[in-house]
C-alpha atoms as a PDB file:
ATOM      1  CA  UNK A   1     -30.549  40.376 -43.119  1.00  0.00           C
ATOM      2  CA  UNK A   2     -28.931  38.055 -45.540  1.00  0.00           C
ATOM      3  CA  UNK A   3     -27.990  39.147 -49.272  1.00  0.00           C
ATOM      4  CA  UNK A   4     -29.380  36.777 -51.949  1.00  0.00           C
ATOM      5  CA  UNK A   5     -26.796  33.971 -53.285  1.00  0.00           C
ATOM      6  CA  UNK A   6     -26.056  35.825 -56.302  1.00  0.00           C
ATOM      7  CA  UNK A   7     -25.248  39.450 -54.842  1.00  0.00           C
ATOM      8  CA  UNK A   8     -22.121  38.502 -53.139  1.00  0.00           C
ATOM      9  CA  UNK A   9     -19.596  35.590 -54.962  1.00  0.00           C
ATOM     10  CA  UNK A  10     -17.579  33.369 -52.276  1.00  0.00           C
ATOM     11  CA  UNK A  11     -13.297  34.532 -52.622  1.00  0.00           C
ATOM     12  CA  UNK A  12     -11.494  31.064 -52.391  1.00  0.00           C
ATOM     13  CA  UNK A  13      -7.684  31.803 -51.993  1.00  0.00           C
ATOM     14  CA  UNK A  14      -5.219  28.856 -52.683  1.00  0.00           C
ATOM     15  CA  UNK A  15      -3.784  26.605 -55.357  1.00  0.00           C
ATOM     16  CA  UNK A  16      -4.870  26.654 -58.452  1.00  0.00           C
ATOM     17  CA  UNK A  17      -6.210  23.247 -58.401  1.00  0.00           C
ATOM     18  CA  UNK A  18      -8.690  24.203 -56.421  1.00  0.00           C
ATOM     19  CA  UNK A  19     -10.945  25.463 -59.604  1.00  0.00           C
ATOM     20  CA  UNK A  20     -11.457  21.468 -60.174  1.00  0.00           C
ATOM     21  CA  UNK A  21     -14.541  21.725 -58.009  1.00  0.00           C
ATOM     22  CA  UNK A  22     -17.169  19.045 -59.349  1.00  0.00           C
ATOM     23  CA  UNK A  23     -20.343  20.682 -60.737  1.00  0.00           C
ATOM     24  CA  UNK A  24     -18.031  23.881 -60.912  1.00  0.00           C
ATOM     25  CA  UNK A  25     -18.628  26.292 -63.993  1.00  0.00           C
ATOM     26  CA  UNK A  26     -15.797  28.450 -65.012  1.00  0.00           C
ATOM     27  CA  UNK A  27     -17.383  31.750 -66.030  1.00  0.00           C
ATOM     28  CA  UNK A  28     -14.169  33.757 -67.022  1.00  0.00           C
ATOM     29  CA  UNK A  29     -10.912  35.091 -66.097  1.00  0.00           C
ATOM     30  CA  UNK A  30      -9.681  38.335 -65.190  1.00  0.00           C
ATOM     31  CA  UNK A  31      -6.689  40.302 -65.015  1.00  0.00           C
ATOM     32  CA  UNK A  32      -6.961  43.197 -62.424  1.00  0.00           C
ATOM     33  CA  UNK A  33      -4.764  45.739 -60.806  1.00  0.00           C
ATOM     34  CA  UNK A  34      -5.373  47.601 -57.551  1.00  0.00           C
ATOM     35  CA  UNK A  35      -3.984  50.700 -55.912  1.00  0.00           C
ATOM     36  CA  UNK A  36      -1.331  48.434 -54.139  1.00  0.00           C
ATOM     37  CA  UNK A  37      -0.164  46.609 -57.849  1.00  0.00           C
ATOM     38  CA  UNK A  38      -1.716  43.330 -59.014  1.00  0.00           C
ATOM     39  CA  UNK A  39      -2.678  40.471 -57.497  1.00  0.00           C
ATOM     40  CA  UNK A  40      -0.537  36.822 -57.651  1.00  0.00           C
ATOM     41  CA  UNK A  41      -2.638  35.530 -60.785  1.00  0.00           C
ATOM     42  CA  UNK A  42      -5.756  36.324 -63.116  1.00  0.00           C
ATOM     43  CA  UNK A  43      -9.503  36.607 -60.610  1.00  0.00           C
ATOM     44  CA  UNK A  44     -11.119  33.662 -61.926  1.00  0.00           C
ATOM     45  CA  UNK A  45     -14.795  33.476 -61.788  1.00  0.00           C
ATOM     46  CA  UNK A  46     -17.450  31.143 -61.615  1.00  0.00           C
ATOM     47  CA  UNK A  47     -20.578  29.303 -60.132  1.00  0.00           C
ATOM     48  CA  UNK A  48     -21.023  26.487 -57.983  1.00  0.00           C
ATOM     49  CA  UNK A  49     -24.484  26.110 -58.704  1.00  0.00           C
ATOM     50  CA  UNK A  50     -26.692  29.017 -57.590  1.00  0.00           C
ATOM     51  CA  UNK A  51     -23.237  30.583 -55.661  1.00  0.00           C
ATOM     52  CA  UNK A  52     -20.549  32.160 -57.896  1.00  0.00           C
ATOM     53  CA  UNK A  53     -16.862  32.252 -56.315  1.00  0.00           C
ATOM     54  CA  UNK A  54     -13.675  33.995 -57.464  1.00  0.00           C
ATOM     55  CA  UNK A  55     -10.746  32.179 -57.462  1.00  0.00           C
ATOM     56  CA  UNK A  56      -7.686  33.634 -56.648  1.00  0.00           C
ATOM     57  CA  UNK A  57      -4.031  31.462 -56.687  1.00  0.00           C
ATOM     58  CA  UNK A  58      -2.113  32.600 -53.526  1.00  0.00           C
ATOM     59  CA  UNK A  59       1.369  31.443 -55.620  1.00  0.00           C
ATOM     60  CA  UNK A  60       0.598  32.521 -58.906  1.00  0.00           C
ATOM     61  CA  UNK A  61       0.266  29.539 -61.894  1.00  0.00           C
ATOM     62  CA  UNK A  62       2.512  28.223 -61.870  1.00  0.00           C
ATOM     63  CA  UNK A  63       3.005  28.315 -58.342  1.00  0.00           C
ATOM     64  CA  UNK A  64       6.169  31.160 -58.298  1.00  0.00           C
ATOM     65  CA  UNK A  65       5.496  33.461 -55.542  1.00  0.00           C
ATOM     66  CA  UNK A  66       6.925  32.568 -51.900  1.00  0.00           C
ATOM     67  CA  UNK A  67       4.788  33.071 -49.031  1.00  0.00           C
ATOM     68  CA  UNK A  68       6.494  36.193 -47.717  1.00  0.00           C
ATOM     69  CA  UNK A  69       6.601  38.044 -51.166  1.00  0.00           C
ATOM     70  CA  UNK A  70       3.070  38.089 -51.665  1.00  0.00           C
ATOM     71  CA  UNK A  71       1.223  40.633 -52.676  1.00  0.00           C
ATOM     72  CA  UNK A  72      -1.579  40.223 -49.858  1.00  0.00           C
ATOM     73  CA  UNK A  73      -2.838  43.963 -50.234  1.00  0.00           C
ATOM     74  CA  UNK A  74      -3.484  43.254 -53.489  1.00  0.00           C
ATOM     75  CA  UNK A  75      -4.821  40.099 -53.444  1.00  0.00           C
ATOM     76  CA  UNK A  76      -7.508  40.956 -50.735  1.00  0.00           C
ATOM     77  CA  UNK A  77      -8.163  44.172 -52.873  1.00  0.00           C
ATOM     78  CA  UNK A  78      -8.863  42.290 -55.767  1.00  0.00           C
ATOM     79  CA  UNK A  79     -11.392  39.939 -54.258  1.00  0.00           C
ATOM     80  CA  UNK A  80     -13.154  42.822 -52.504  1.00  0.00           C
ATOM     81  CA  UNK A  81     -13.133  45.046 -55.769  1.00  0.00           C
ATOM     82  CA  UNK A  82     -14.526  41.697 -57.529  1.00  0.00           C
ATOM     83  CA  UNK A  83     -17.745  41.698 -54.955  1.00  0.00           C
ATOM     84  CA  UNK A  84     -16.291  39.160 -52.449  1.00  0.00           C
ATOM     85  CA  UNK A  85     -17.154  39.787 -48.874  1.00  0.00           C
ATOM     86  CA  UNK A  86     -16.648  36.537 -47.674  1.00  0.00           C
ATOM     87  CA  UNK A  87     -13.160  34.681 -48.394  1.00  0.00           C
ATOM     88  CA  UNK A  88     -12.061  31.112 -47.467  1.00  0.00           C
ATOM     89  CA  UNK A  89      -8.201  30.938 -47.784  1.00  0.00           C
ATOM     90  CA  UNK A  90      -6.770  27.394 -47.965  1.00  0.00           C
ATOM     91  CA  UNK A  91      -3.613  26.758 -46.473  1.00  0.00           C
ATOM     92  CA  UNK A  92      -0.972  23.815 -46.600  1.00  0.00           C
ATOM     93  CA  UNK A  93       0.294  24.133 -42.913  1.00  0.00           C
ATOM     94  CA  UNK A  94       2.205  21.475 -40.440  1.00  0.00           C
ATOM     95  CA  UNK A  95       0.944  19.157 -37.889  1.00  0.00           C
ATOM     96  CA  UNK A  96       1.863  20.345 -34.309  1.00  0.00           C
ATOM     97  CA  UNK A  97      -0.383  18.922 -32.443  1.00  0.00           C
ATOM     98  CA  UNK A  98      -0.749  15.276 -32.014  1.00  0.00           C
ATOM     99  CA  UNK A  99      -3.971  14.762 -33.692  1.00  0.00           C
ATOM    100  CA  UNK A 100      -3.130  16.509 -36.433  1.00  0.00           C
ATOM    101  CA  UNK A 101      -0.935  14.544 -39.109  1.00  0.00           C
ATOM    102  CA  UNK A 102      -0.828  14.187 -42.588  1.00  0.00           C
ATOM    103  CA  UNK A 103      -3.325  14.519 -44.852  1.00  0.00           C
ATOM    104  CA  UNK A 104      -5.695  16.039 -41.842  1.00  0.00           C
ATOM    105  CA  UNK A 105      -8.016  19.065 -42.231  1.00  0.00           C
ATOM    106  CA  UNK A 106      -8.071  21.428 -39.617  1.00  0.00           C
ATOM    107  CA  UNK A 107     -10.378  24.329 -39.426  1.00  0.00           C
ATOM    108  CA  UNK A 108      -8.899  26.527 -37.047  1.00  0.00           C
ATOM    109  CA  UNK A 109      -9.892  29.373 -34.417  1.00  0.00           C
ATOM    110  CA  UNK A 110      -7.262  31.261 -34.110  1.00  0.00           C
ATOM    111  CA  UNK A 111      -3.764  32.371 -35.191  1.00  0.00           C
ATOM    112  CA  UNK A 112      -0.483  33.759 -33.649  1.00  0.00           C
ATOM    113  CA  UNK A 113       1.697  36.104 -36.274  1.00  0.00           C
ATOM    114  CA  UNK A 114       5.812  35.472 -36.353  1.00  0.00           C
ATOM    115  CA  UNK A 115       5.855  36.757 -39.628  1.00  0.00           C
ATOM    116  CA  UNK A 116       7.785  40.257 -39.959  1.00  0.00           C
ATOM    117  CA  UNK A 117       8.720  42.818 -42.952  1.00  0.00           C
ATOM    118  CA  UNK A 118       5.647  42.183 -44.802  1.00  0.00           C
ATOM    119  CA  UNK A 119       3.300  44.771 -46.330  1.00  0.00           C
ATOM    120  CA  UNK A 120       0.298  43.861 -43.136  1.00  0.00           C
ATOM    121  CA  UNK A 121      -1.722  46.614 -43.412  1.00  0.00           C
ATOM    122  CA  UNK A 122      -3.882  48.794 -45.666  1.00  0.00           C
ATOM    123  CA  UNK A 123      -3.438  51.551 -43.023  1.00  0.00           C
ATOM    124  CA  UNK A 124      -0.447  53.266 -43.476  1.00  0.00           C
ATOM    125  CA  UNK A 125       0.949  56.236 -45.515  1.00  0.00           C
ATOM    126  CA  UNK A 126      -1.365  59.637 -45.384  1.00  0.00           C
ATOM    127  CA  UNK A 127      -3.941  59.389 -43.465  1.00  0.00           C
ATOM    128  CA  UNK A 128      -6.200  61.212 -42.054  1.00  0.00           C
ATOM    129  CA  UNK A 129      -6.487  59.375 -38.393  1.00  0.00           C
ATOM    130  CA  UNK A 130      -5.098  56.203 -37.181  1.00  0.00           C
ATOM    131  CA  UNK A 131      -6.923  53.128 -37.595  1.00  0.00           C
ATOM    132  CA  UNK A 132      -7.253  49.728 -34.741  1.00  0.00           C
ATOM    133  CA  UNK A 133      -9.100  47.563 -35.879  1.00  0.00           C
ATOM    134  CA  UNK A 134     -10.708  44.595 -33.302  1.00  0.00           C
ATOM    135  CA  UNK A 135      -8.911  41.390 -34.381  1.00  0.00           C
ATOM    136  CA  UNK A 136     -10.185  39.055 -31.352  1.00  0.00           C
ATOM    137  CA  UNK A 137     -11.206  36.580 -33.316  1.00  0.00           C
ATOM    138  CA  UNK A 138      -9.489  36.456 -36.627  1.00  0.00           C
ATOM    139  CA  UNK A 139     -11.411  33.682 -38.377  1.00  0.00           C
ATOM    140  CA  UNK A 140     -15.243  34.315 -38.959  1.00  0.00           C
ATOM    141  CA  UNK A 141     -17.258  33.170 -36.186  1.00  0.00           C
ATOM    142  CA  UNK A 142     -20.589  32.151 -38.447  1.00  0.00           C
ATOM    143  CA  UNK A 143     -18.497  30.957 -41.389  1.00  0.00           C
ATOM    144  CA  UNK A 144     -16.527  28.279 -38.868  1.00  0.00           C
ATOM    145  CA  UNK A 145     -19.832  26.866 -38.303  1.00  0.00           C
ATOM    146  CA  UNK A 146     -20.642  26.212 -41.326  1.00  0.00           C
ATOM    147  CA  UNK A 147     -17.416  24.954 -42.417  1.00  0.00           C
ATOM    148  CA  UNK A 148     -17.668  22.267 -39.656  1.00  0.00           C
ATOM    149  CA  UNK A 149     -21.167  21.762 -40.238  1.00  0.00           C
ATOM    150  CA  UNK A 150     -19.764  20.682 -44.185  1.00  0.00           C
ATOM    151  CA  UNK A 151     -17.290  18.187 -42.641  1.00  0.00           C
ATOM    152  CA  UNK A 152     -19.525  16.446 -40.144  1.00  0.00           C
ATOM    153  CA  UNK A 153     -22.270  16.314 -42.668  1.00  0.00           C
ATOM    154  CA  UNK A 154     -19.607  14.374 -44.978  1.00  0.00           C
ATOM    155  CA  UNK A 155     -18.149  12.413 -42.209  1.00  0.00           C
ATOM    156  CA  UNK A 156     -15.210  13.637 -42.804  1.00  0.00           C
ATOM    157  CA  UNK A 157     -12.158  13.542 -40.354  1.00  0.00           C
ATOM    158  CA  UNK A 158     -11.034  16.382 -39.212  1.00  0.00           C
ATOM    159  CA  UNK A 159     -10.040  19.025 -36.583  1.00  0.00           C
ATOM    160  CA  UNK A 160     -12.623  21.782 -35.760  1.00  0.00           C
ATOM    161  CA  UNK A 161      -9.963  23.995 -33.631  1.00  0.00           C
ATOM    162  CA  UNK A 162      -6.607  24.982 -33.811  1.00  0.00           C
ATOM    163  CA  UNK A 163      -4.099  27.917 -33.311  1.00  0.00           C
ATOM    164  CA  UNK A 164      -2.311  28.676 -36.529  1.00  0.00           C
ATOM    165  CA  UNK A 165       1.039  29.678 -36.319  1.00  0.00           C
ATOM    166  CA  UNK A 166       2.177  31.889 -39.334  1.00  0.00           C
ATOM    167  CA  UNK A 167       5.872  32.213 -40.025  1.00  0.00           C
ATOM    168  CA  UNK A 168       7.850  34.003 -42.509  1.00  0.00           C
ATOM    169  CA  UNK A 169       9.247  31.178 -44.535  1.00  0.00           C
ATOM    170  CA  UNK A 170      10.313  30.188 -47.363  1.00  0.00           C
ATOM    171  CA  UNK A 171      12.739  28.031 -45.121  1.00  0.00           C
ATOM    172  CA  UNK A 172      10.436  25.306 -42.912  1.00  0.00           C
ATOM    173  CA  UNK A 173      10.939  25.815 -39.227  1.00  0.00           C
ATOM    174  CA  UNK A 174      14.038  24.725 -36.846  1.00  0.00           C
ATOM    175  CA  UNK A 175      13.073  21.898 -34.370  1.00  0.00           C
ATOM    176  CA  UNK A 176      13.513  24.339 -31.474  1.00  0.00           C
ATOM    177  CA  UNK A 177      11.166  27.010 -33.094  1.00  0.00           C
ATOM    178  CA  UNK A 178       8.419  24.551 -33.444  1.00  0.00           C
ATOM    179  CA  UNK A 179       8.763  24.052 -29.482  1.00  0.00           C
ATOM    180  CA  UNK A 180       8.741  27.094 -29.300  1.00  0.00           C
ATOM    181  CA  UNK A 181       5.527  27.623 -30.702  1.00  0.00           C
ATOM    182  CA  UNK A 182       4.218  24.379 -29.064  1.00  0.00           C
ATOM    183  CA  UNK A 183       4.904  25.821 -25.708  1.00  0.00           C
ATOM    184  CA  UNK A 184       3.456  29.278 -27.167  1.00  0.00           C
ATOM    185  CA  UNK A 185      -0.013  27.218 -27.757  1.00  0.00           C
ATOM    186  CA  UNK A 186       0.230  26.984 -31.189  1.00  0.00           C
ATOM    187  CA  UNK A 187      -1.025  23.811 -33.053  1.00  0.00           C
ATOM    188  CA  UNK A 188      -0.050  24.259 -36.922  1.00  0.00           C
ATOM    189  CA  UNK A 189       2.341  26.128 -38.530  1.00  0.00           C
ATOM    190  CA  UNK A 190       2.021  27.377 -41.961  1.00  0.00           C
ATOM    191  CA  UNK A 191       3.452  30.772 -43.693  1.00  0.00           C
ATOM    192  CA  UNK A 192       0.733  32.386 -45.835  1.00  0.00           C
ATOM    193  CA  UNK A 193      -2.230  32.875 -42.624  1.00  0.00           C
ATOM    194  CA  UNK A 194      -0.525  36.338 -42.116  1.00  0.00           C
ATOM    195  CA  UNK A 195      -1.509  39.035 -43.197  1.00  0.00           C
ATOM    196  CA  UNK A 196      -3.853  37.839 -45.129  1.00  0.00           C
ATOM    197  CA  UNK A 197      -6.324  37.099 -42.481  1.00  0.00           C
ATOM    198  CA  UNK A 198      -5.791  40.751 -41.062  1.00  0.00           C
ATOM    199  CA  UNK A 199      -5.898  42.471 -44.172  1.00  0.00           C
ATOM    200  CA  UNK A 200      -9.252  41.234 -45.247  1.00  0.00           C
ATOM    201  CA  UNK A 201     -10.299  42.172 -41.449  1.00  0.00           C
ATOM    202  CA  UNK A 202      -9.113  45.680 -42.499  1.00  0.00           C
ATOM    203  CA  UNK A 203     -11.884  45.391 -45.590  1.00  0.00           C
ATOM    204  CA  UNK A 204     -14.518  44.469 -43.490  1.00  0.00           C
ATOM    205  CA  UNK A 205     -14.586  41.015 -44.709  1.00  0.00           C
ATOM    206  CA  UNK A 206     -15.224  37.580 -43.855  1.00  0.00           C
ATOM    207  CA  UNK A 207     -12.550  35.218 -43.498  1.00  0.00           C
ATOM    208  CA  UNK A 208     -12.012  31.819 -42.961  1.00  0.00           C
ATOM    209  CA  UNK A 209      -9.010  29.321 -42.794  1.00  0.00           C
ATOM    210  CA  UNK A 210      -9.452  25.892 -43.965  1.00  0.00           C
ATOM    211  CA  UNK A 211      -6.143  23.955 -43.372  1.00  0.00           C
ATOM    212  CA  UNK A 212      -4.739  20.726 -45.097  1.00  0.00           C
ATOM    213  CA  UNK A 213      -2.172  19.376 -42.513  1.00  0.00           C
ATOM    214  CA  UNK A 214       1.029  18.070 -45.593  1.00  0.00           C
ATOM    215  CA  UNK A 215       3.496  17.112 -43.309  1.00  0.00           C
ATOM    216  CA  UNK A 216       4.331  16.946 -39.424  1.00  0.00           C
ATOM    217  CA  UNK A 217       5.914  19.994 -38.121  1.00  0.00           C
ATOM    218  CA  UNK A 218      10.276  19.797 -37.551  1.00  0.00           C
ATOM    219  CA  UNK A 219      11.509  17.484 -34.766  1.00  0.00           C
ATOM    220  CA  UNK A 220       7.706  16.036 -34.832  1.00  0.00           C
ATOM    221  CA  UNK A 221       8.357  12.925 -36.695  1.00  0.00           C
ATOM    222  CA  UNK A 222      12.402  10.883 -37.221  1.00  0.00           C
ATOM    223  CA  UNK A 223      12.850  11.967 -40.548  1.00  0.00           C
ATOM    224  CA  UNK A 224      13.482  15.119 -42.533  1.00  0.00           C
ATOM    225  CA  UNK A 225      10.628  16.786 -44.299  1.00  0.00           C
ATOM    226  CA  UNK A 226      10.744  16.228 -48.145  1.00  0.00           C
ATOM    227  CA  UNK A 227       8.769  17.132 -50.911  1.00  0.00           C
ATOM    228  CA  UNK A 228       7.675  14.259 -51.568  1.00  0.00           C
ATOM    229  CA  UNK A 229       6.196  14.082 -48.195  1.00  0.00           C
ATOM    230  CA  UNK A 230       4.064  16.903 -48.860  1.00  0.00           C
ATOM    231  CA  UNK A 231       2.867  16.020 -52.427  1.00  0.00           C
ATOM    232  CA  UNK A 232       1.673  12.850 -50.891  1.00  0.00           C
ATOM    233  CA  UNK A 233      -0.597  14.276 -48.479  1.00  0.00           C
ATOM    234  CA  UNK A 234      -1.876  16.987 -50.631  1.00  0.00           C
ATOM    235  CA  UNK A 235      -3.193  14.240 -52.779  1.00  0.00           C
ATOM    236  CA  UNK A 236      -4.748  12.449 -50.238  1.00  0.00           C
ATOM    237  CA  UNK A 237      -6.553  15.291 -48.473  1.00  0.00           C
ATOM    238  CA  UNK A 238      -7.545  17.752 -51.550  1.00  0.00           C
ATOM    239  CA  UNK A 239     -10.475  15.650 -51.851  1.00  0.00           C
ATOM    240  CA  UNK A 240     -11.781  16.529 -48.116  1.00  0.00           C
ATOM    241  CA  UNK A 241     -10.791  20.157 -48.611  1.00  0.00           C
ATOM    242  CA  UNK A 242     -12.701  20.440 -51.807  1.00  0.00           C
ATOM    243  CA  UNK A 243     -15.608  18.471 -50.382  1.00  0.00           C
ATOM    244  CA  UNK A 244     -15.902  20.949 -47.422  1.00  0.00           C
ATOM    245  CA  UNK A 245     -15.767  23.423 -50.093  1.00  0.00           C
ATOM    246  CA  UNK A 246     -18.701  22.309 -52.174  1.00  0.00           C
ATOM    247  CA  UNK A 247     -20.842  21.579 -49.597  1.00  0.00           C
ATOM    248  CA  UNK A 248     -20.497  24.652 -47.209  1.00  0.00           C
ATOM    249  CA  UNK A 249     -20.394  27.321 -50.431  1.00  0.00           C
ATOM    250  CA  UNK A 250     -24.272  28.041 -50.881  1.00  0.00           C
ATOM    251  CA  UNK A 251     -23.938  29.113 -47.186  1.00  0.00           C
ATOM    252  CA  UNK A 252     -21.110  30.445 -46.985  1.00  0.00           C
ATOM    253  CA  UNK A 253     -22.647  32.934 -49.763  1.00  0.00           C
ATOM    254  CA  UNK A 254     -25.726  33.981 -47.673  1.00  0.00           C
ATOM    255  CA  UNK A 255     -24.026  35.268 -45.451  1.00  0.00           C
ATOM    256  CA  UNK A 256     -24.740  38.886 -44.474  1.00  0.00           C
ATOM    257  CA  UNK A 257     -21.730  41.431 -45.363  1.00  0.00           C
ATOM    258  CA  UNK A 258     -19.949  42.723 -42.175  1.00  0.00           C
ATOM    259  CA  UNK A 259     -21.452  46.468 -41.379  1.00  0.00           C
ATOM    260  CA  UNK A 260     -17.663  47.424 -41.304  1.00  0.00           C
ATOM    261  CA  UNK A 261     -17.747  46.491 -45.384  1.00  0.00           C
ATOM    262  CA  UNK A 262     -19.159  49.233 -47.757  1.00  0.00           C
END
């Protein structure tokens, strides 16, 4: 059975610009702490028509906060204690495979973890039994579809697979570790898809990954990677990520809550 639009707001993880949304009303902002410290920024809330969302900036504002120092317990805490059962993160990754360049959206299936060191679970410490949970498929099966069903419906160009490869950053990748990965069967690499993704799996929550491809992967392309690079393509593909966004949120809030999720 589904829950009403209003009894469950939409998480949306990424940068802050992402609370630019058109017909998006900001409701209020929040600062919250959880039993594993506070999240990167201020919860802020609001409605996208009928649906609200919580916004939540992975980096902070301004963006501060490298990828592996994180606070990803408390992040996904945060959204959870704020009502959010269903969470879209929003990555900036690079293009392995060939189809995916620049400015490309990728929605992908599935990930492969080369992070290490980082706080990855919420089980840990005294407990009472030990925990596994099932992490077969570590992006929401009914979520992906609606996600793709936004992009076709806009006509959008974009990738509706992928195998995200999350590494521990800040530093980009060598040219040899990207083959690596290639030959591993990975087709983006980006640094912040772990642990969130299995953290909010530990909640009992939905989760998605919607991907904006900012630059090819190293040794993909016969130039360096610079910043200006990326800023480039984030401008020209925000528009398709927030598009996606808006148009898949209504659904993506009817969702039914996981049984796992209290």
């Amino acid at each position: 059975m589904t829950q009403s639009a209003s009894s469950h707001p939409v998480g949306i993880i990424g940068g802050t610009g992402l609370t630019s949304l058109s017909e998006l009303t900001i409701v209020g902002e929040e600062s919250v702490s959880t039993a594993w410290g506070e999240p990167s920024d201020k919860l802020v809330h609001g409605r996208l028509g009928d649906q609200a969302v919580v916004f939540l900036a992975r980096h902070g504002n301004p963006h501060r906060i490298p990828p592996h120092q994180v606070n990803y317990r408390a992040n996904l805490q945060a959204l959870y204690n704020a009502g959010a059962r269903t969470v879209v993160g929003v990555n900036a990754v690079g293009g392995i495979h060939h189809q995916m360049g620049p400015a490309h959206v990728v929605i992908p299936h599935q990930l492969i973890d080369y992070t290490w060191g980082r706080a990855s679970t919420f089980f840990e410490g005294d407990l009472e039994h030990v925990t596994h949970i099932d992490f077969t498929h570590p992006y929401d099966l009914a979520g992906r579809e609606l996600l793709i069903a936004a992009a076709c419906e806009l006509q959008l160009g974009f990738s509706d697979f992928g195998v995200y490869g999350a590494t521990q950053g800040p530093r980009l990748e060598t040219a040899a570790e990207i083959a690596r990965m290639e030959r591993d069967g990975c087709d983006l690499v980006g640094m912040t898809g772990m642990p969130e993704a299995v953290l909010a799996a530990e909640l009992g929550m939905r989760y998605l990954c919607l991907g904006l491809v900012v630059n090819w992967a190293a040794g993909k392309s016969d130039h360096i990677i610079t910043m200006a690079e990326i800023d480039e393509a984030i401008e020209q593909g925000m528009t398709g990520i927030k598009r996606i966004l808006e148009r898949s949120m209504a659904g993506l809030g009817q969702l039914s809550p996981l049984p796992t999720s209290s």
